[in-house]
N, C-alpha and C. Protein backbone atom coordinates (compact mmCIF):
# COMPACT_ATOMS: atom_id res chain seq x y z
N UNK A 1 0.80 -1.20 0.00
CA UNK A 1 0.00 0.00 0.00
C UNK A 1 0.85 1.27 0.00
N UNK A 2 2.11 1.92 0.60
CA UNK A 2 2.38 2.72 1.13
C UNK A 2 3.34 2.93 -0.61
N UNK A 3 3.29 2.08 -1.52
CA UNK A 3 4.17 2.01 -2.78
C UNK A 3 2.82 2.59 -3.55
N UNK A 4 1.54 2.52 -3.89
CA UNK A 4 0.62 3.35 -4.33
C UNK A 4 0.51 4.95 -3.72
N UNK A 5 0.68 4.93 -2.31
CA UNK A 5 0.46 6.32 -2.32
C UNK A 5 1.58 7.24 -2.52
N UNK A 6 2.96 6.57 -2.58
CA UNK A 6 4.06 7.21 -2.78
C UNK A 6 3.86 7.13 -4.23
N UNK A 7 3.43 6.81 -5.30
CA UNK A 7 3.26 6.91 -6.66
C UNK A 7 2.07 8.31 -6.60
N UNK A 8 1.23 8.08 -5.90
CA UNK A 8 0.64 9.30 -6.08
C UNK A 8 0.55 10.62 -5.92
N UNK A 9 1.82 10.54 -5.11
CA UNK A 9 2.59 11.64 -4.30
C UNK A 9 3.31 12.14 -5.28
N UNK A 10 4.21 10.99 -6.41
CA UNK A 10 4.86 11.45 -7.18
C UNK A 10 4.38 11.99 -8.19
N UNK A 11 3.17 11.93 -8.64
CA UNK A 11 2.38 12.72 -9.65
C UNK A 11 1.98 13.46 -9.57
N UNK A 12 1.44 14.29 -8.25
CA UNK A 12 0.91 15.49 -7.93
C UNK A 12 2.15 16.12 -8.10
N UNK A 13 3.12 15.81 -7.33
CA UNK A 13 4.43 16.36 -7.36
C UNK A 13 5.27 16.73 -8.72
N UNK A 14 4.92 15.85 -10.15
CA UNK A 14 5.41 16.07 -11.00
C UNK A 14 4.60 17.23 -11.44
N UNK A 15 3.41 16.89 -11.57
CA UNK A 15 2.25 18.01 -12.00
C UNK A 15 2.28 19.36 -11.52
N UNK A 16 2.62 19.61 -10.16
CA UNK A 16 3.21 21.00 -9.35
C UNK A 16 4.43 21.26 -9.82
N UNK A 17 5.62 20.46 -10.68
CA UNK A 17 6.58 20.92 -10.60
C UNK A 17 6.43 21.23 -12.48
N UNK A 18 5.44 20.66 -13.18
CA UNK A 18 5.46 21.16 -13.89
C UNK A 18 4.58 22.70 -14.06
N UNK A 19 3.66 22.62 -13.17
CA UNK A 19 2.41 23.84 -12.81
C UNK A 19 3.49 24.88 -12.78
N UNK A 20 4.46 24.76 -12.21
CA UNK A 20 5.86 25.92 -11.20
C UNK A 20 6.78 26.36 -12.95
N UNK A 21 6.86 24.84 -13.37
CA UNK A 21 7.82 25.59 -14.63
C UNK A 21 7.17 25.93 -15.79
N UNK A 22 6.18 26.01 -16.30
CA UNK A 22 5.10 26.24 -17.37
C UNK A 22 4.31 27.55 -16.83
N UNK A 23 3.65 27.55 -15.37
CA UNK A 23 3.02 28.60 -15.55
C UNK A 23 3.34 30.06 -14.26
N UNK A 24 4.48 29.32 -13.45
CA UNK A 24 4.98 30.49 -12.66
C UNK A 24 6.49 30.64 -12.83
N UNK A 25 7.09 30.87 -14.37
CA UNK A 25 8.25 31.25 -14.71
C UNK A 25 8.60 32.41 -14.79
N UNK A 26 7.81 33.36 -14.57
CA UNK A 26 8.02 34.85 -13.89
C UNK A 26 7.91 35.40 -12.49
N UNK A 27 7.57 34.08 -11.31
CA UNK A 27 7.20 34.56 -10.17
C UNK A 27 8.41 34.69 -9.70
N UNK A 28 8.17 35.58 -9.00
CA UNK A 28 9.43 35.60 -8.02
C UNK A 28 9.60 35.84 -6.88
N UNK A 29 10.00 34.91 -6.01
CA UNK A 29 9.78 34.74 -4.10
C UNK A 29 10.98 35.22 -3.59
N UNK A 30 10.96 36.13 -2.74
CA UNK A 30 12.23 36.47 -1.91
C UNK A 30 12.78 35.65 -1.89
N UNK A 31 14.09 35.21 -1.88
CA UNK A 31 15.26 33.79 -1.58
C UNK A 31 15.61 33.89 -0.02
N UNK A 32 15.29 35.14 1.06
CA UNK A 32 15.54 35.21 2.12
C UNK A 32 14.99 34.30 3.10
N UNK A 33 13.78 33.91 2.53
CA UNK A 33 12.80 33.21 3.22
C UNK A 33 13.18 31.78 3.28
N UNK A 34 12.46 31.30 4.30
CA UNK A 34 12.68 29.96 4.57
C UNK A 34 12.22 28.94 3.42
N UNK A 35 12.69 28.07 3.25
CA UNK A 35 11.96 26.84 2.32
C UNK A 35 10.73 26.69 2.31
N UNK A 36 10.41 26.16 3.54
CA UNK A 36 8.71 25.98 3.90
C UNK A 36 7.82 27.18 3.79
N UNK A 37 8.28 28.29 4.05
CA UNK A 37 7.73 29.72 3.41
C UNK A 37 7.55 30.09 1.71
N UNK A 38 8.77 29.74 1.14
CA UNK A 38 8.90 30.05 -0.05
C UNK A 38 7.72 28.74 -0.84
N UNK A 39 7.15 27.80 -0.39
CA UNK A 39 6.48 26.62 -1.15
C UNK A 39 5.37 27.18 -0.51
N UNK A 40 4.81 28.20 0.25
CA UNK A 40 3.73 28.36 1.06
C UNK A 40 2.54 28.95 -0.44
N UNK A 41 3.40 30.33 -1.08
CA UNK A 41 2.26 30.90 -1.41
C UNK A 41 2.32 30.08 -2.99
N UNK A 42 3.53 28.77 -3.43
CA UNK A 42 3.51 28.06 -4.48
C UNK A 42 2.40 26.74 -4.42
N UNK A 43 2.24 26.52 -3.00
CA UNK A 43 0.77 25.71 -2.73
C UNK A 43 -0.62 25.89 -3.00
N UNK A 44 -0.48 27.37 -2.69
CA UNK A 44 -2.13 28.23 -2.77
C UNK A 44 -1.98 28.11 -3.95
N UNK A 45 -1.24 28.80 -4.47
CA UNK A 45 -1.29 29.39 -6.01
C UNK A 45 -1.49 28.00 -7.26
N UNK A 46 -0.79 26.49 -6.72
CA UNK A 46 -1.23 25.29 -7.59
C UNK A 46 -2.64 24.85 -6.52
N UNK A 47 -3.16 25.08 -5.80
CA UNK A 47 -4.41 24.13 -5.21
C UNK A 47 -5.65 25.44 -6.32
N UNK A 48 -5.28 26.49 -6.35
CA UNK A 48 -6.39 27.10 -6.88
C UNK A 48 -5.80 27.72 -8.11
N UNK A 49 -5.40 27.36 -9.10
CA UNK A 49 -4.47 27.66 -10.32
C UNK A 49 -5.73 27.96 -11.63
N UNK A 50 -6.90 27.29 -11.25
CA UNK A 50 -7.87 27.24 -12.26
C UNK A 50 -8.78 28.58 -11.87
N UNK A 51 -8.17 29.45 -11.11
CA UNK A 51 -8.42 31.01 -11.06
C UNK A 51 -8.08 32.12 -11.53
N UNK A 52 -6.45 31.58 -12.24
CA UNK A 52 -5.95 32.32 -12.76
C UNK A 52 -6.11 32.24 -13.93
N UNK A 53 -5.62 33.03 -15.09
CA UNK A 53 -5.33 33.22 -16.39
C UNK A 53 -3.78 32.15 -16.46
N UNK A 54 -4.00 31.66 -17.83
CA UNK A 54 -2.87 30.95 -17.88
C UNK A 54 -2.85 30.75 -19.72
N UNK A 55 -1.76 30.52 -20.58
CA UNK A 55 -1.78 30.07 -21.94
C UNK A 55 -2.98 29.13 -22.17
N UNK A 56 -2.98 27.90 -21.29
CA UNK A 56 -4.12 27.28 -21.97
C UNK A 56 -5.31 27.65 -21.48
N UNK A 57 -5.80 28.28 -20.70
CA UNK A 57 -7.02 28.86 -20.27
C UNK A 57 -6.53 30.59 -19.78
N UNK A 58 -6.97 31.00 -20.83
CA UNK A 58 -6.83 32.72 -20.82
C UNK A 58 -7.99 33.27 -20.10
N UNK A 59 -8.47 33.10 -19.69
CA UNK A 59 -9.33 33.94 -18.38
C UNK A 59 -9.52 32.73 -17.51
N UNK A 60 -8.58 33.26 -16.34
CA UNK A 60 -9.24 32.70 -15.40
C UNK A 60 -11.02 33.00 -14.77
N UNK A 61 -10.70 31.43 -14.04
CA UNK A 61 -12.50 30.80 -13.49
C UNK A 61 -12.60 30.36 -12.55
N UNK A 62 -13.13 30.65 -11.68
CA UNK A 62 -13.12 29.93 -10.41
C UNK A 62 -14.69 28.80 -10.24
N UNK A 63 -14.53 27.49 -10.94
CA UNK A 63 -15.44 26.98 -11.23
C UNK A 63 -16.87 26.43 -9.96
N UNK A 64 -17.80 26.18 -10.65
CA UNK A 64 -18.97 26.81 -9.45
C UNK A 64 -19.78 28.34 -8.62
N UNK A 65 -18.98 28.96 -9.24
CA UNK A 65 -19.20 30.21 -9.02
C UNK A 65 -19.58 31.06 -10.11
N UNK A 66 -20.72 31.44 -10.04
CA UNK A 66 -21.38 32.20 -11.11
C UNK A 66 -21.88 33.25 -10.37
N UNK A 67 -21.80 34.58 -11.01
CA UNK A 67 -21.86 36.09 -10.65
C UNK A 67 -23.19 36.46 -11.51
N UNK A 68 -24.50 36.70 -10.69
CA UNK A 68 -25.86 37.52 -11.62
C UNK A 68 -25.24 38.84 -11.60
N UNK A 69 -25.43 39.45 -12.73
CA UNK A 69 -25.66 40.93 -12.30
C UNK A 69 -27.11 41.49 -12.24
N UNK A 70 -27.50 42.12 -11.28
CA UNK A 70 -28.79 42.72 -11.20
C UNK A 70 -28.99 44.14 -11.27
N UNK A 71 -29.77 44.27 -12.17
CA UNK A 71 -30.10 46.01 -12.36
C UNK A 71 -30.97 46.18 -11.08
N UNK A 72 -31.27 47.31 -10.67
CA UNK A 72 -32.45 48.40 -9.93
C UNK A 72 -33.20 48.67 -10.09
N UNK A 73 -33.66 48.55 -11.88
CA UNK A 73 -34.45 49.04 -12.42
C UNK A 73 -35.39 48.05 -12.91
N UNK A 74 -36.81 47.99 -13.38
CA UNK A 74 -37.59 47.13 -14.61
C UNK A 74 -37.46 47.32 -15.62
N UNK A 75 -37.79 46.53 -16.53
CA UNK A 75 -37.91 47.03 -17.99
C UNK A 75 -39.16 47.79 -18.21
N UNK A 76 -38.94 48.23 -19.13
CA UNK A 76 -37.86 48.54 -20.83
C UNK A 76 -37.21 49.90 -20.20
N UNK A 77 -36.05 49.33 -20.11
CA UNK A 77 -34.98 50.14 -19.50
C UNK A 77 -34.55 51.36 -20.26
N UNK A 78 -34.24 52.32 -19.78
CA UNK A 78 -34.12 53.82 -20.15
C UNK A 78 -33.16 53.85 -21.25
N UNK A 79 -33.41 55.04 -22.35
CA UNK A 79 -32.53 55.09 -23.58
C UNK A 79 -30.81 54.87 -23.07
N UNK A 80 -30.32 55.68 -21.88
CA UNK A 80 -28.89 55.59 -21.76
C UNK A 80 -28.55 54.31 -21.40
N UNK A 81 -29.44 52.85 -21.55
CA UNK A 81 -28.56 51.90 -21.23
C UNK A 81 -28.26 51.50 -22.94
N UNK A 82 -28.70 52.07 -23.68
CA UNK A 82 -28.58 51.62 -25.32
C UNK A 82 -27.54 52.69 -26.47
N UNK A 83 -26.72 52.50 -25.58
CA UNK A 83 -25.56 53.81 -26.24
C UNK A 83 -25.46 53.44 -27.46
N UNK A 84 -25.37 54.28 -28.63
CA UNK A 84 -24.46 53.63 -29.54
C UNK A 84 -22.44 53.89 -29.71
N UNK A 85 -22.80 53.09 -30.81
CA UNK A 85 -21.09 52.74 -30.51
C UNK A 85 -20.26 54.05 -30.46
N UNK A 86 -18.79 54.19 -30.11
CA UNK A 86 -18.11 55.86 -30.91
C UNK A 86 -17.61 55.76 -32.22
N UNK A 87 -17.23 56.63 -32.77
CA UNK A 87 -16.65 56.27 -34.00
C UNK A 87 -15.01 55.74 -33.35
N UNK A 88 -14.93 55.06 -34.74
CA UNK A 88 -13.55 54.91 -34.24
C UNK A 88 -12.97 54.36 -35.88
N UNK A 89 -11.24 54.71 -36.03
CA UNK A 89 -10.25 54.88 -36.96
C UNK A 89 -10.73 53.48 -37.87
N UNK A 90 -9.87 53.47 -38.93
CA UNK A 90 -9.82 51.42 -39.46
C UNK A 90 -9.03 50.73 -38.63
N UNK A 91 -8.12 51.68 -38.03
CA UNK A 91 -7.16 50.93 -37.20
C UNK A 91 -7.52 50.04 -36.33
N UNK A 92 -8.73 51.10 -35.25
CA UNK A 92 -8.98 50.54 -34.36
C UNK A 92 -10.48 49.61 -34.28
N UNK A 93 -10.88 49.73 -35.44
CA UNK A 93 -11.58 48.90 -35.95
C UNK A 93 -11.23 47.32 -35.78
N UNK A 94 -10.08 47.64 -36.71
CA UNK A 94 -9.57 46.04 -37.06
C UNK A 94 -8.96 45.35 -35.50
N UNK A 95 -8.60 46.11 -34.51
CA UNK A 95 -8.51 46.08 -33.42
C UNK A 95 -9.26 45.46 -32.49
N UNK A 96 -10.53 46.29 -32.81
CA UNK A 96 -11.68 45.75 -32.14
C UNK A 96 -11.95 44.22 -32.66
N UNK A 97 -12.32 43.98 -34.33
CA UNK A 97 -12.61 42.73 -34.79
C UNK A 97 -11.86 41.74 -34.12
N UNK A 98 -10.61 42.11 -33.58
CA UNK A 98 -10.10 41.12 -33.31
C UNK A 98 -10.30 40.34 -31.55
N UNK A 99 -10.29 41.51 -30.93
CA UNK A 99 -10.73 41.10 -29.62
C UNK A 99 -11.93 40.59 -29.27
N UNK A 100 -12.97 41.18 -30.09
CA UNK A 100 -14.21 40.17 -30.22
C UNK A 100 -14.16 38.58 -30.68
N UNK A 101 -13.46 38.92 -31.80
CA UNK A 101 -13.20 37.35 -32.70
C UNK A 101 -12.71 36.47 -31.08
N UNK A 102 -11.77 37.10 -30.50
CA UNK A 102 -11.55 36.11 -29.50
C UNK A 102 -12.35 35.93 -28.28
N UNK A 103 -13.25 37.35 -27.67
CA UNK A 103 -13.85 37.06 -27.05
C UNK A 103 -14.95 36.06 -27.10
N UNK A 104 -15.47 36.02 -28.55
CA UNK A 104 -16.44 34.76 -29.06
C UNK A 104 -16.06 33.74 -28.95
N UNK A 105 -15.23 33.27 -29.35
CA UNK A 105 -14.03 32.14 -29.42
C UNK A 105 -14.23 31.64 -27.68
N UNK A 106 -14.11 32.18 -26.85
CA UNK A 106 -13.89 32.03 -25.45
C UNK A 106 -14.82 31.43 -25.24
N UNK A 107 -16.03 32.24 -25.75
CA UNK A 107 -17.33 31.72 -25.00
C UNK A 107 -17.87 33.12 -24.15
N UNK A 108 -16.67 34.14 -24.18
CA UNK A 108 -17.05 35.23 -23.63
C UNK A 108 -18.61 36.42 -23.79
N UNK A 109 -18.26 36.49 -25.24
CA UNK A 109 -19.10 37.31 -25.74
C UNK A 109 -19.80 36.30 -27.08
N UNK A 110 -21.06 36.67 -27.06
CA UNK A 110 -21.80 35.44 -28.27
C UNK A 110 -22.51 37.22 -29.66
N UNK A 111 -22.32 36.31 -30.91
CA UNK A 111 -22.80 37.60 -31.97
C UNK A 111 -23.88 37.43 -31.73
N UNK A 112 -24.80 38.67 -31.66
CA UNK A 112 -26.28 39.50 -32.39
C UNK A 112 -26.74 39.40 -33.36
N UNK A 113 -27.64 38.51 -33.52
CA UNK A 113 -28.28 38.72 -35.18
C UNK A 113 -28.93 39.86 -35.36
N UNK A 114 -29.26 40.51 -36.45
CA UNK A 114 -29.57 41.62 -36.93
C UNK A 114 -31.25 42.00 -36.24
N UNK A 115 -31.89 40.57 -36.45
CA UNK A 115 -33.16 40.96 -35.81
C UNK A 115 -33.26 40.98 -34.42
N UNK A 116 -32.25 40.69 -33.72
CA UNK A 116 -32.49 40.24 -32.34
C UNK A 116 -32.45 41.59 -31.53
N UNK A 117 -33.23 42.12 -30.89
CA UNK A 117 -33.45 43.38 -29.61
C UNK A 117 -32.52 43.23 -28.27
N UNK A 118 -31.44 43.86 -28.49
CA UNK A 118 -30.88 44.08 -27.36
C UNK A 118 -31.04 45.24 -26.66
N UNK A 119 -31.37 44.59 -24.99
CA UNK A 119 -31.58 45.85 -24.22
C UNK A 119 -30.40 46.73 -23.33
N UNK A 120 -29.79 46.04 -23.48
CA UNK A 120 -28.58 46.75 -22.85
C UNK A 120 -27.20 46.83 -24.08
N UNK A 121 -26.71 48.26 -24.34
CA UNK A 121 -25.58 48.09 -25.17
C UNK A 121 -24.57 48.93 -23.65
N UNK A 122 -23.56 48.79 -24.77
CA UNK A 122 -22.20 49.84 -23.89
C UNK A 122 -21.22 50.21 -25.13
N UNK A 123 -21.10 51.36 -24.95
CA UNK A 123 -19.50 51.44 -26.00
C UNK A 123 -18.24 51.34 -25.55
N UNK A 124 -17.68 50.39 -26.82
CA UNK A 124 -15.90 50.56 -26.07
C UNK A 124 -15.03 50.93 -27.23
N UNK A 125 -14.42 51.27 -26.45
CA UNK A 125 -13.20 51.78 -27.47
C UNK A 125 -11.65 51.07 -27.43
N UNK A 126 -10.75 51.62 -27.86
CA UNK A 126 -9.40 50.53 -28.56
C UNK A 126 -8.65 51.41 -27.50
N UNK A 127 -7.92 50.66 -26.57
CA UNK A 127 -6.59 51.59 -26.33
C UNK A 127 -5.32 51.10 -26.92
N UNK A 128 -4.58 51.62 -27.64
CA UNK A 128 -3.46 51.28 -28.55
C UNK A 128 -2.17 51.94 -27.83
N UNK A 129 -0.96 50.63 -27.52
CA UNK A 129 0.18 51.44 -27.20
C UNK A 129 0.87 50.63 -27.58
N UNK A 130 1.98 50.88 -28.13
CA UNK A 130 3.54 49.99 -28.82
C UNK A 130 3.07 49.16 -29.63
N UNK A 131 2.28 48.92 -30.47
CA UNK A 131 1.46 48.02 -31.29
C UNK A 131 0.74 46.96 -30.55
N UNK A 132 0.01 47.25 -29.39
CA UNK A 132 -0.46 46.03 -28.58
C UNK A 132 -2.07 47.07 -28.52
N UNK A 133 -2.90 46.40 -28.82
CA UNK A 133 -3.91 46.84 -28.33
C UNK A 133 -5.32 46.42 -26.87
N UNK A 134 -6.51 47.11 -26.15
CA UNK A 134 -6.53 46.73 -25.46
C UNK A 134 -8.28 47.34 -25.25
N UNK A 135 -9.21 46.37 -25.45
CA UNK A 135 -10.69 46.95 -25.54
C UNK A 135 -10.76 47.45 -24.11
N UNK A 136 -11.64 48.49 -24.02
CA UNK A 136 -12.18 48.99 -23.00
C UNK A 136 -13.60 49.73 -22.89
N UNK A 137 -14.42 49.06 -21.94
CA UNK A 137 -15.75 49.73 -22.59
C UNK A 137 -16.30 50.52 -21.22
N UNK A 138 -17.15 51.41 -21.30
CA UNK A 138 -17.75 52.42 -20.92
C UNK A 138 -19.03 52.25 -20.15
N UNK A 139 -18.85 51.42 -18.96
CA UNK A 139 -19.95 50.78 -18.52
C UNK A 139 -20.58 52.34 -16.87
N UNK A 140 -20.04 53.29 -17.41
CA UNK A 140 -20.25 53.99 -16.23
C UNK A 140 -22.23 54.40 -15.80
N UNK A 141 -22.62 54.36 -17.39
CA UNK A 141 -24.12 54.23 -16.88
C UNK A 141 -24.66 53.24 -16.44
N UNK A 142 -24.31 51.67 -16.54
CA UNK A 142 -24.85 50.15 -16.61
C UNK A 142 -24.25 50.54 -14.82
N UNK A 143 -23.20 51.15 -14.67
CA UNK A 143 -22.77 50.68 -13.46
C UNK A 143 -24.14 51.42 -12.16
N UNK A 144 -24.12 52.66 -12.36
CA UNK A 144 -25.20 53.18 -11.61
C UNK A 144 -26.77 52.60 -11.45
N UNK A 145 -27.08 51.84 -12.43
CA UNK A 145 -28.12 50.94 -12.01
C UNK A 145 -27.93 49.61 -11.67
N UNK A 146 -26.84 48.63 -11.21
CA UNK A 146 -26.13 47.58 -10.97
C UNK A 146 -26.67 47.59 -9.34
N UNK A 147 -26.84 46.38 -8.86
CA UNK A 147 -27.24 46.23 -7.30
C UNK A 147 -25.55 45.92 -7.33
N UNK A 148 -24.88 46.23 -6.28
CA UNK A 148 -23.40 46.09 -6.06
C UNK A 148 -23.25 44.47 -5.17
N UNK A 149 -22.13 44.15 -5.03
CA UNK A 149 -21.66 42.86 -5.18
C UNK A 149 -21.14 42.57 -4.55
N UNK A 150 -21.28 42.25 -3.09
CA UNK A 150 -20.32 42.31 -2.02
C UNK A 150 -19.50 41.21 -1.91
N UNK A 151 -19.89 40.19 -2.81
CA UNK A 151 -18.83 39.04 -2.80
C UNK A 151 -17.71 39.51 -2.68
N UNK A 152 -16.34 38.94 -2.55
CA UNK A 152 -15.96 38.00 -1.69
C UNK A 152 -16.06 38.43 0.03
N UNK A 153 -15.87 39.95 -0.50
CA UNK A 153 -15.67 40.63 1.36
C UNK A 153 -16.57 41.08 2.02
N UNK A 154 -17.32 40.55 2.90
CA UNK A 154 -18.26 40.77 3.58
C UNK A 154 -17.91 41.86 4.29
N UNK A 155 -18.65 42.72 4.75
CA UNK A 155 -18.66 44.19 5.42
C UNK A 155 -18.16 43.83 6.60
N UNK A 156 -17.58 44.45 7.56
CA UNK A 156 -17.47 44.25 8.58
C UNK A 156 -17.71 46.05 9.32
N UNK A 157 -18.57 45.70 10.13
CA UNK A 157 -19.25 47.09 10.91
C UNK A 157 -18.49 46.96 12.68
């Protein structure tokens, strides 16, 4: 028996040591610290790893956990939740196509058919620096009718 669980020891162990060289090859832990310190926050960080962003899963998820958002309001919700878009360059056009293309891809964002009534829009725009670009959208009216979200940190009075 004690030759099975030492096999299984060794697989978690390979799997953490590959978790450490694949996806925390930029971390970096003080060297001052003790051993058992320095594997402390490399434990948290592989027991809950499927929270983070990583190459093969680009947005992190913390699975089981699903976030409603709830408006304040009833419908048919007021013209400013239906912005239209801003203008924007070809540049940042092609910019945009592309972050969508992937947000779809994700599962993030799903396309609009032409007939379909959406009640809530938002505009975003491209932020462009060193040839990297970076969507950002304009949720400051959606936010004022939003019931707020006290997850994870409960108030303390």
């Amino acid at each position: 028996m004690p030759k099975q669980i030492s096999v299984i020891y060794s697989v978690k162990n390979s799997h953490k040591e590959e978790f450490v060289a694949n996806q925390l090859v930029e971390a970096q832990i003080n060297p001052s610290l003790s051993p058992k310190m320095r594997h402390e926050p490399i434990d948290v960080l592989y027991k809950y790893n499927n929270a983070f962003a990583s190459d093969n899963e680009p947005l992190g998820a913390i699975k089981g956990h699903e976030v409603d958002i709830t408006l304040n309001i009833d419908r048919p919700y007021p013209p400013v939740l239906r912005r239209p878009a801003y203008p924007a360059s070809p540049r940042a056009r092609e910019a945009l196509e592309k972050h969508f293309q992937r947000l779809i891809q994700l599962g993030v964002l799903r396309k609009v058919g032409h007939n379909e009534e959406v009640e809530v829009t938002t505009p975003v725009i491209i932020a462009l620096h060193n040839d990297k670009s970076r969507m950002v959208g304009d949720f400051r009216e959606l936010i004022t009718y939003t019931v707020p979200d006290r997850y994870p940190i409960p108030r303390i009075e």
